[in-house]
Protein backbone atom coordinates (compact mmCIF):
# COMPACT_ATOMS: atom_id res chain seq x y z
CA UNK A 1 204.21 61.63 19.04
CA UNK A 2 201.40 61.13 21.28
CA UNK A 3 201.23 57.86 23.09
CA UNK A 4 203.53 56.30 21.14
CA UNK A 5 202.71 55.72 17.40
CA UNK A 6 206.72 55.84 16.73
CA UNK A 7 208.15 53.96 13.33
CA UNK A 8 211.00 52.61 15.00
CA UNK A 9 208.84 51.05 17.72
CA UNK A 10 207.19 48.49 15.95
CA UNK A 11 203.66 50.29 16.30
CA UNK A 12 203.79 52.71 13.95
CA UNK A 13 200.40 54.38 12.13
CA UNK A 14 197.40 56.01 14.37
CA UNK A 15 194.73 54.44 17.04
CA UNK A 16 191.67 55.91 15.61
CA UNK A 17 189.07 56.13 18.04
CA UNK A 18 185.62 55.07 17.28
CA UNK A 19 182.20 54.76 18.83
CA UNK A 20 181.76 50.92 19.79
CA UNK A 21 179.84 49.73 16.78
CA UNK A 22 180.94 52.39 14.22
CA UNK A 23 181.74 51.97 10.61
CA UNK A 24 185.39 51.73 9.15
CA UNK A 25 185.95 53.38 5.64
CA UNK A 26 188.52 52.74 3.20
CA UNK A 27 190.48 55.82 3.18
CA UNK A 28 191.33 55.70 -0.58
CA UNK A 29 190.24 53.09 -3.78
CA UNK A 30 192.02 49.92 -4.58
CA UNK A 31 192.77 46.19 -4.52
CA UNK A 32 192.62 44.02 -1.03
CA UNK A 33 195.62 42.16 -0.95
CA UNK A 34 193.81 40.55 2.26
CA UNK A 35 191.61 40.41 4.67
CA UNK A 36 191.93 37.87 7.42
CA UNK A 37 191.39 37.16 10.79
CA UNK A 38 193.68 38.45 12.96
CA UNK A 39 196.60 35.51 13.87
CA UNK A 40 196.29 36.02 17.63
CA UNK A 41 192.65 34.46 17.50
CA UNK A 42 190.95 37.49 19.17
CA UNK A 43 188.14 37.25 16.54
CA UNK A 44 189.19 40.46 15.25
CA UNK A 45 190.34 41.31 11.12
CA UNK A 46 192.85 43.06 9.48
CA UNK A 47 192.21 44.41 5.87
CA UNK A 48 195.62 45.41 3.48
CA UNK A 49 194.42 47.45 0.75
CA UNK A 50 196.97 48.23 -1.75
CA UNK A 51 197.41 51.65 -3.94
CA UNK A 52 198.14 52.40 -7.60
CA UNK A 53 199.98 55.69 -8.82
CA UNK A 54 200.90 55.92 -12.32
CA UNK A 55 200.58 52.67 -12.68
CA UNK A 56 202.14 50.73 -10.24
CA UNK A 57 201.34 49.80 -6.85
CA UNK A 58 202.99 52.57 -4.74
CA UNK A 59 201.35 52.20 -1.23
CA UNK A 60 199.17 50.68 0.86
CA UNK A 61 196.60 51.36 3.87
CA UNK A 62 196.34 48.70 6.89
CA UNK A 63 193.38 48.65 9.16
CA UNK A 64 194.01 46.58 12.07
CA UNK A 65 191.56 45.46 14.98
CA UNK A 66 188.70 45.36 12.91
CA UNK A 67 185.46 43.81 15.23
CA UNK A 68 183.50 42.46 11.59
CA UNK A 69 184.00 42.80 8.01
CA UNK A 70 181.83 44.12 5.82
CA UNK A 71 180.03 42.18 3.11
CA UNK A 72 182.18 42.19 -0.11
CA UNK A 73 185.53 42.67 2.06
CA UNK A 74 187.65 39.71 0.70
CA UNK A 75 191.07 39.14 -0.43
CA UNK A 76 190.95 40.16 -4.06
CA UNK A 77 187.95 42.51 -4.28
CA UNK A 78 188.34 46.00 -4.78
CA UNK A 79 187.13 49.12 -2.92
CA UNK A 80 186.16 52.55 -3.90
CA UNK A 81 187.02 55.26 -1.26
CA UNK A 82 184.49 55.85 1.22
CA UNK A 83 182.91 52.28 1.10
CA UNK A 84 182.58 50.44 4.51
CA UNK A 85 185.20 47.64 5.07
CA UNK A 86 183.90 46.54 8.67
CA UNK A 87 183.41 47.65 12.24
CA UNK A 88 185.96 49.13 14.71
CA UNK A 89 186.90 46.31 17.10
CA UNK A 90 185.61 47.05 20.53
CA UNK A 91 187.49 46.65 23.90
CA UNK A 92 187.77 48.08 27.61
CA UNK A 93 190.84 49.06 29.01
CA UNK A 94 190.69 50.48 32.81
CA UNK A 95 191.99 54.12 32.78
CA UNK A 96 193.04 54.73 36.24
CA UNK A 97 190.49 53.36 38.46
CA UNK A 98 187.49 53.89 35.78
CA UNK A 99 186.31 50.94 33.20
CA UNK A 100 186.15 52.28 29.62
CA UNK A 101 184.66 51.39 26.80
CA UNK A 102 185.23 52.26 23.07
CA UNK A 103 185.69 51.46 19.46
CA UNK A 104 189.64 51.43 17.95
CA UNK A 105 191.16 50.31 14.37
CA UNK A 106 194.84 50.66 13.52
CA UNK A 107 195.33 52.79 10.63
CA UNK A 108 198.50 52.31 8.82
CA UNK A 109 200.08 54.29 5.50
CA UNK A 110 203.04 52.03 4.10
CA UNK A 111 204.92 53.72 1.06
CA UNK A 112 206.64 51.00 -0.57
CA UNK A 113 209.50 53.89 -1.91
CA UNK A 114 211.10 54.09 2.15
CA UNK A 115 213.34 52.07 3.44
CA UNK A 116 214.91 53.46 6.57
CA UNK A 117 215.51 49.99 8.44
CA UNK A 118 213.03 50.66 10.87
CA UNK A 119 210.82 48.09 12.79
CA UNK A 120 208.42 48.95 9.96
CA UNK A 121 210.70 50.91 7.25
CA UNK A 122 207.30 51.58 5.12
CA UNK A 123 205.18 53.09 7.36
CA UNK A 124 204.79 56.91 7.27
CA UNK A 125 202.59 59.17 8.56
CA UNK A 126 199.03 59.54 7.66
CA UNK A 127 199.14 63.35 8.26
CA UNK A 128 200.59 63.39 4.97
CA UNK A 129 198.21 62.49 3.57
CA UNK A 130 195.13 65.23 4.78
CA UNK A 131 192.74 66.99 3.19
CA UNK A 132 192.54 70.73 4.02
CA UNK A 133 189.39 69.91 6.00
CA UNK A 134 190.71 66.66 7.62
CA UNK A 135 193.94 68.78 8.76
CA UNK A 136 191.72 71.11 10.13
CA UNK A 137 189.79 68.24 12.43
CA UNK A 138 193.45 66.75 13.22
CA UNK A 139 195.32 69.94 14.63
CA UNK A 140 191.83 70.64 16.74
CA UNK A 141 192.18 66.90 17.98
CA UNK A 142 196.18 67.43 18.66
CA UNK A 143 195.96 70.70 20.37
CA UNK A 144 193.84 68.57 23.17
CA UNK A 145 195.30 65.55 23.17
CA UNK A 146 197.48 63.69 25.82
CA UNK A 147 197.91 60.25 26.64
CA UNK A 148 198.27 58.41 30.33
CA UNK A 149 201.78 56.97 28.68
CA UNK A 150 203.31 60.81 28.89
CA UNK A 151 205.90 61.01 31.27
CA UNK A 152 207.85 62.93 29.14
CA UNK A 153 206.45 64.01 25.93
CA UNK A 154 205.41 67.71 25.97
CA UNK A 155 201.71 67.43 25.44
CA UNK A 156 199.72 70.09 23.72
CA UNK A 157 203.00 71.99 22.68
CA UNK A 158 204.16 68.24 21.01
CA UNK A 159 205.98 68.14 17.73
CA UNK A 160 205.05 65.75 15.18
CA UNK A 161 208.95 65.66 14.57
CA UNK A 162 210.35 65.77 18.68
CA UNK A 163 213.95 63.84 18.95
CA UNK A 164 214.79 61.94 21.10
CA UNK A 165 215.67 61.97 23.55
CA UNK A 166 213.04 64.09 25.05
CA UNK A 167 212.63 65.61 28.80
CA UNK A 168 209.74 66.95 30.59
CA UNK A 169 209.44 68.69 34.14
CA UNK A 170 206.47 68.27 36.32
CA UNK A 171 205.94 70.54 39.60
CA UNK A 172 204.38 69.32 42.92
CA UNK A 173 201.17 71.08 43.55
CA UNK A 174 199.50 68.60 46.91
CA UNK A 175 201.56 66.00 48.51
CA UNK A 176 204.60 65.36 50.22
CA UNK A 177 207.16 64.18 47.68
CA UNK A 178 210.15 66.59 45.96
CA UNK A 179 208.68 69.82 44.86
CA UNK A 180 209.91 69.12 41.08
CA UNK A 181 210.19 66.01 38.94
CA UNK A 182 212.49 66.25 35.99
CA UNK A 183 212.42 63.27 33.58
CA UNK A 184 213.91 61.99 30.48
CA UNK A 185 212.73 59.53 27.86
CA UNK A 186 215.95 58.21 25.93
CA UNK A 187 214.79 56.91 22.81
CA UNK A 188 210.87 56.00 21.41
CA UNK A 189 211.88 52.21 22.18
CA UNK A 190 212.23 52.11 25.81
CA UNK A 191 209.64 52.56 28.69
CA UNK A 192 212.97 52.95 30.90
CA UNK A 193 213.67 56.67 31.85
CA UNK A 194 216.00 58.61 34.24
CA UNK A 195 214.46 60.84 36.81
CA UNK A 196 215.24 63.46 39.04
CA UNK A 197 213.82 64.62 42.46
CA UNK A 198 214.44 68.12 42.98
CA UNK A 199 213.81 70.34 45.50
CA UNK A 200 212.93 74.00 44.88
CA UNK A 201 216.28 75.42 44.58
CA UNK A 202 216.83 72.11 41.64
CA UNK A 203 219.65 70.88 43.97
CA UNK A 204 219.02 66.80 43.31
CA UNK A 205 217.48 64.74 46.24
CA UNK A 206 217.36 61.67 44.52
CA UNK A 207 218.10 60.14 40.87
CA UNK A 208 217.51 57.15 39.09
CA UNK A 209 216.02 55.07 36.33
CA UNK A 210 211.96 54.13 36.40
CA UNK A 211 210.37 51.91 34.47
CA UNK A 212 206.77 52.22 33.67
CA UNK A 213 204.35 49.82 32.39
CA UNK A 214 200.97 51.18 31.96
CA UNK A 215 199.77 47.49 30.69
CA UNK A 216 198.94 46.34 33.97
CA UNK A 217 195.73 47.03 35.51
CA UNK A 218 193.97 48.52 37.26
CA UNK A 219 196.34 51.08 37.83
CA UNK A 220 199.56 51.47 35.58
CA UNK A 221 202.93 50.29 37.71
CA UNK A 222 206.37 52.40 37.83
CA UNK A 223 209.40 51.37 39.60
CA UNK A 224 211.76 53.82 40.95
CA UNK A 225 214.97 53.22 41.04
CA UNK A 226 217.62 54.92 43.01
CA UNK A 227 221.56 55.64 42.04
CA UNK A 228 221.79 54.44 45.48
CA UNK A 229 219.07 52.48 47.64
CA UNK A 230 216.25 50.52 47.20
CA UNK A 231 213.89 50.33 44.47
CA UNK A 232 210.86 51.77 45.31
CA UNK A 233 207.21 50.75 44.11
CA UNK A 234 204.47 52.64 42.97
CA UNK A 235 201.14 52.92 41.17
CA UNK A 236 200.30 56.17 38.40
CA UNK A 237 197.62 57.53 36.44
CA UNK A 238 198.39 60.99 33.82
CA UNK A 239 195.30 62.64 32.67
CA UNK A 240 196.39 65.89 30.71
CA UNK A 241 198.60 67.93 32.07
CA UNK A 242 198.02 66.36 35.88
CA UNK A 243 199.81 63.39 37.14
CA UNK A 244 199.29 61.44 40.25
CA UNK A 245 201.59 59.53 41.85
CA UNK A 246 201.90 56.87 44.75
CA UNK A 247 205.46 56.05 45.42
CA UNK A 248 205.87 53.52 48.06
CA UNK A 249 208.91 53.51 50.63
CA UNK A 250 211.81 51.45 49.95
CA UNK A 251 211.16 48.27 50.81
CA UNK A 252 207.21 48.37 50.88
CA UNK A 253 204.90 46.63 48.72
CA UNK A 254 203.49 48.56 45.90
CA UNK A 255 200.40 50.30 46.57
CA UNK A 256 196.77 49.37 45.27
CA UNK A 257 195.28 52.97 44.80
CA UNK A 258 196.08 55.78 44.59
CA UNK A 259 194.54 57.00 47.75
CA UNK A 260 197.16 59.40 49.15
CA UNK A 261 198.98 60.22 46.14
CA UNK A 262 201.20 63.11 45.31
CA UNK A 263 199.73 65.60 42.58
CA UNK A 264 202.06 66.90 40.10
CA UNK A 265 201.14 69.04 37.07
CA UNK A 266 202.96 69.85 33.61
CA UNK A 267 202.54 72.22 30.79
């Protein structure tokens, strides 16, 4: 479940993380059905390869984001596992207050036998389809993985298979806000959640919906908003289990860092 990742959200399949300039490799033999540039005009490439079993074409692997194609890498060709289809697209994406830089592809198993009308009713999980030494490398990467996007989802303890909806308590450790943050993510579709401040006996301060957006940069946005009162602005960065928080008064323009902010861990 980390970061997202979620069938029914339209964005289903893994980020893989790369080193800018690394090779892709196609994860299993077969046919490209295509590779194009990507429709957006980004100058990036996405590669369908598509899978036989027992005869027929059963699935297929997507690699999305792609920063060059490889030579040979056309719609039509074939591919043997293991062969280099092109280069992980590179970007930089602020995280918090710090400029990073890295290598990413979209990778994407669609078995054509599902149909669950989902956003994408093909996709499935590529953890299905491990080897014993790739599982090992995965549930090493899982155990220490966790995503600025968490409000809610249970890190290092986080099932593959978590329903929704899922809630997640964070405790005040510097700062002056409520001693205890209680939130709740209603479905894998929404960045809207309800939250409670709590103070140490859990007797409710405050309630509300927030809405978090952690598109906009430099620092990812929330908006707190009160059962009763005014909505209240604020700026938020998660890294692990720590979250910090700068929640404006009501009525005040949001803040630009996050000088000041509350400190609030989970685990």
């Amino acid at each position: 479940m980390h970061g997202g990742a979620h069938a029914r959200d339209g964005h289903p399949g893994w980020d893989v993380e790369y080193r800018p300039g690394a090779n892709v490799l196609a994860a299993a033999g077969g046919a490209i059905l295509h590779a194009l540039p990507e429709a957006d005009g980004g100058g990036r490439y996405t590669v369908r390869i598509t899978h036989d079993v027992g005869g027929r074409t059963a699935y297929a692997t997507d690699y999305t984001n792609l920063g060059s194609l490889a030579a040979g890498i056309a719609t039509g060709a074939t591919v043997t596992r293991g062969q280099i289809i092109g280069t992980a697209g590179v970007q930089t994406q602020t995280i918090g207050r710090t400029p990073v830089t890295w290598g990413m592809t979209h990778f994407q198993v669609n078995d054509f036998s599902r149909s669950e009308g989902l956003t994408n009713p093909n996709a499935v999980s590529a953890e299905l389809f491990l080897s014993t030494s790739a599982r090992a490398q995965f549930e090493s990467i899982w155990k220490s993985a966790a995503y600025q996007t968490e409000w809610c989802e249970p890190f290092v303890t986080n099932s593959r298979g978590a329903i929704f909806p899922l809630a997640r308590t964070w405790t005040l450790q510097s700062g002056s806000l409520a001693p205890i943050l209680d939130v709740r993510c209603p479905s894998e579709t929404s960045n809207e959640y309800t939250y409670s401040l709590l103070a140490s006996d859990r007797s409710t301060i405050e309630s509300g919906i927030f809405v978090a957006d952690a598109v906009i940069k430099p620092l990812a946005t929330v908006d707190f908003r009160p059962s009763s009162g005014g909505t209240r602005l604020g700026v938020w960065d998660v890294l692990g289990g720590t979250m910090q928080l700068n929640l404006a008064a009501t009525g005040a323009p949001r803040p630009s860092s996050l000088a000041g902010a509350v400190t609030y861990i989970t685990r």
